[in-house]
N, C-alpha and C. Protein backbone atom coordinates (compact mmCIF):
# COMPACT_ATOMS: atom_id res chain seq x y z
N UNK A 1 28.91 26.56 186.89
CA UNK A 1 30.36 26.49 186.96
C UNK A 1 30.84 27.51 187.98
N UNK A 2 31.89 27.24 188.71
CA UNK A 2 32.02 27.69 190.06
C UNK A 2 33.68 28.34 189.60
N UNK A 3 34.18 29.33 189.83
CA UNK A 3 35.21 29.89 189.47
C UNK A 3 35.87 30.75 190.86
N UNK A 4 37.02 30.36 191.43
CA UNK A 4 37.66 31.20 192.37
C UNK A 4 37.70 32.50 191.93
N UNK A 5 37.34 33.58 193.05
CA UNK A 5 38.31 34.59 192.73
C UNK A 5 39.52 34.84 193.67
N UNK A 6 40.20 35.94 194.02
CA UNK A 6 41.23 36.53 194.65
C UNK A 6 40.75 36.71 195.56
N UNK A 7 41.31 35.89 196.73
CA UNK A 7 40.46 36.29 197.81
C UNK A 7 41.69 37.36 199.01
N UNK A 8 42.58 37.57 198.41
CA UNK A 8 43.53 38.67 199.24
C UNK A 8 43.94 39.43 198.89
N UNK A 9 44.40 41.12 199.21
CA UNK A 9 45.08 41.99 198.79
C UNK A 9 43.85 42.96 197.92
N UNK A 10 44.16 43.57 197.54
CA UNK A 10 43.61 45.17 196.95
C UNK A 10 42.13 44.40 195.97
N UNK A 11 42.92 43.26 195.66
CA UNK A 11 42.02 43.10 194.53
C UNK A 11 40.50 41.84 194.83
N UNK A 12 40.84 41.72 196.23
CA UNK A 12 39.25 41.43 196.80
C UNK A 12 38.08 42.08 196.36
N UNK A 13 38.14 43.39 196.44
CA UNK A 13 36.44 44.32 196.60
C UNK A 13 36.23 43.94 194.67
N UNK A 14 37.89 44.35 193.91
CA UNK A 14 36.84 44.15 192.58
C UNK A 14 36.28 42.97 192.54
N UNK A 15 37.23 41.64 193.34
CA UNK A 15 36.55 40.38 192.86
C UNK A 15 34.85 40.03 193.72
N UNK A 16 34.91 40.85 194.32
CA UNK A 16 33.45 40.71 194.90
C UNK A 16 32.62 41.51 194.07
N UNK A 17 32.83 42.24 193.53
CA UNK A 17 31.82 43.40 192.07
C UNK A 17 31.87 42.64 191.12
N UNK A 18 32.84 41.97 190.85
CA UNK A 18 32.49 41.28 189.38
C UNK A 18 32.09 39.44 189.49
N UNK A 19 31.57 39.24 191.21
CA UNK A 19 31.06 37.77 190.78
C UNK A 19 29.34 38.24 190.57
N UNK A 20 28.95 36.43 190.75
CA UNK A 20 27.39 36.46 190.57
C UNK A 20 27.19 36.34 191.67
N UNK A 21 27.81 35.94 192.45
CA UNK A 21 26.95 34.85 193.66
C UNK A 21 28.66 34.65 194.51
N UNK A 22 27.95 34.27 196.09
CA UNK A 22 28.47 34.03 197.10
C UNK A 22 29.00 32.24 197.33
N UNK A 23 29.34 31.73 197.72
CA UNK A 23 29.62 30.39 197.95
C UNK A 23 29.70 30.30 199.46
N UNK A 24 28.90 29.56 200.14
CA UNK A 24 28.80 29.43 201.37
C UNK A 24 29.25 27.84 201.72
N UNK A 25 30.51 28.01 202.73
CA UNK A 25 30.69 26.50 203.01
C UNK A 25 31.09 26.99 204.88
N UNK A 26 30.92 25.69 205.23
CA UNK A 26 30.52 25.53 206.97
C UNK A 26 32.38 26.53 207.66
N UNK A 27 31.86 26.79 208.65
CA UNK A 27 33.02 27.58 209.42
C UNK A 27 34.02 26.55 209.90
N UNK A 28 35.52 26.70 209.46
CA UNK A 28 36.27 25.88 209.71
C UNK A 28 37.02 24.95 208.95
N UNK A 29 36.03 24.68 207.44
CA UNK A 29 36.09 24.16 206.58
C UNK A 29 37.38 23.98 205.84
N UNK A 30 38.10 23.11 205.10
CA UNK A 30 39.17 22.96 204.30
C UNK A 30 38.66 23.51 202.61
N UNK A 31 37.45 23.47 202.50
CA UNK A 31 36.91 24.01 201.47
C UNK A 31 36.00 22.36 201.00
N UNK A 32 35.60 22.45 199.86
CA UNK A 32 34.66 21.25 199.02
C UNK A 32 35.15 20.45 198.38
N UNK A 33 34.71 19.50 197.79
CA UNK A 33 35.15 18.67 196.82
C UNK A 33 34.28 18.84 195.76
N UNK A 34 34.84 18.48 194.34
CA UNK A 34 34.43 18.74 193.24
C UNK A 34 32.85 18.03 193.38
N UNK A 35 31.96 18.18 193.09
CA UNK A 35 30.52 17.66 192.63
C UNK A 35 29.56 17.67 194.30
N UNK A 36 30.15 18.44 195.16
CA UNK A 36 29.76 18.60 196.45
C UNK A 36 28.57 19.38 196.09
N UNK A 37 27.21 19.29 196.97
CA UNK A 37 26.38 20.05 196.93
C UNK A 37 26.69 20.99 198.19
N UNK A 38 26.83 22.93 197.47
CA UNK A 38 26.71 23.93 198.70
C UNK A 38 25.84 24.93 198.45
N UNK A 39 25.97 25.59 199.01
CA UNK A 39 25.01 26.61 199.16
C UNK A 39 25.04 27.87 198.57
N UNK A 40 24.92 28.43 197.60
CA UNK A 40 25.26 29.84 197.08
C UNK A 40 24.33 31.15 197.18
N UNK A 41 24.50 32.02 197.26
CA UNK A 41 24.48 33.56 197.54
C UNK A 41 24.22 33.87 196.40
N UNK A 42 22.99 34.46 195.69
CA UNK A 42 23.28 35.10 194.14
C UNK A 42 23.38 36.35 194.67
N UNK A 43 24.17 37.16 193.82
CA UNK A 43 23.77 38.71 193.63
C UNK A 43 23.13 39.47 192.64
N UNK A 44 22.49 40.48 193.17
CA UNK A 44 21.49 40.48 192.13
C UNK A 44 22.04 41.30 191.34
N UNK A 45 23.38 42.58 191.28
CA UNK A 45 23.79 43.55 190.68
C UNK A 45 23.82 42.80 189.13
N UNK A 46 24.03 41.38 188.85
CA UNK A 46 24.29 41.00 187.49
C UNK A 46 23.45 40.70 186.95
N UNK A 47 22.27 40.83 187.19
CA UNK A 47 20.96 40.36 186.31
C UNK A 47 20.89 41.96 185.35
């Protein structure tokens, strides 16, 4: 399950500390559609 965070203002850096993983979609992009296969980034700080 794939959950936005905040991607502007002060509260970027926490939302980058408190995900799992990165979401990678192509440069330029409008963003995905629901059941799209992409590419994700885990981080490992949450294991």
């Amino acid at each position: 399950k794939i959950i936005p965070t905040r991607t502007t203002g002060s509260g970027v850096v926490y939302s980058i500390i408190d995900s799992q993983g990165i979401l990678e979609i192509e440069e330029n992009s409008e963003g995905v559609e629901a059941g799209e296969e992409v590419k994700v980034r885990l981080l490992r700080w949450f294991e």
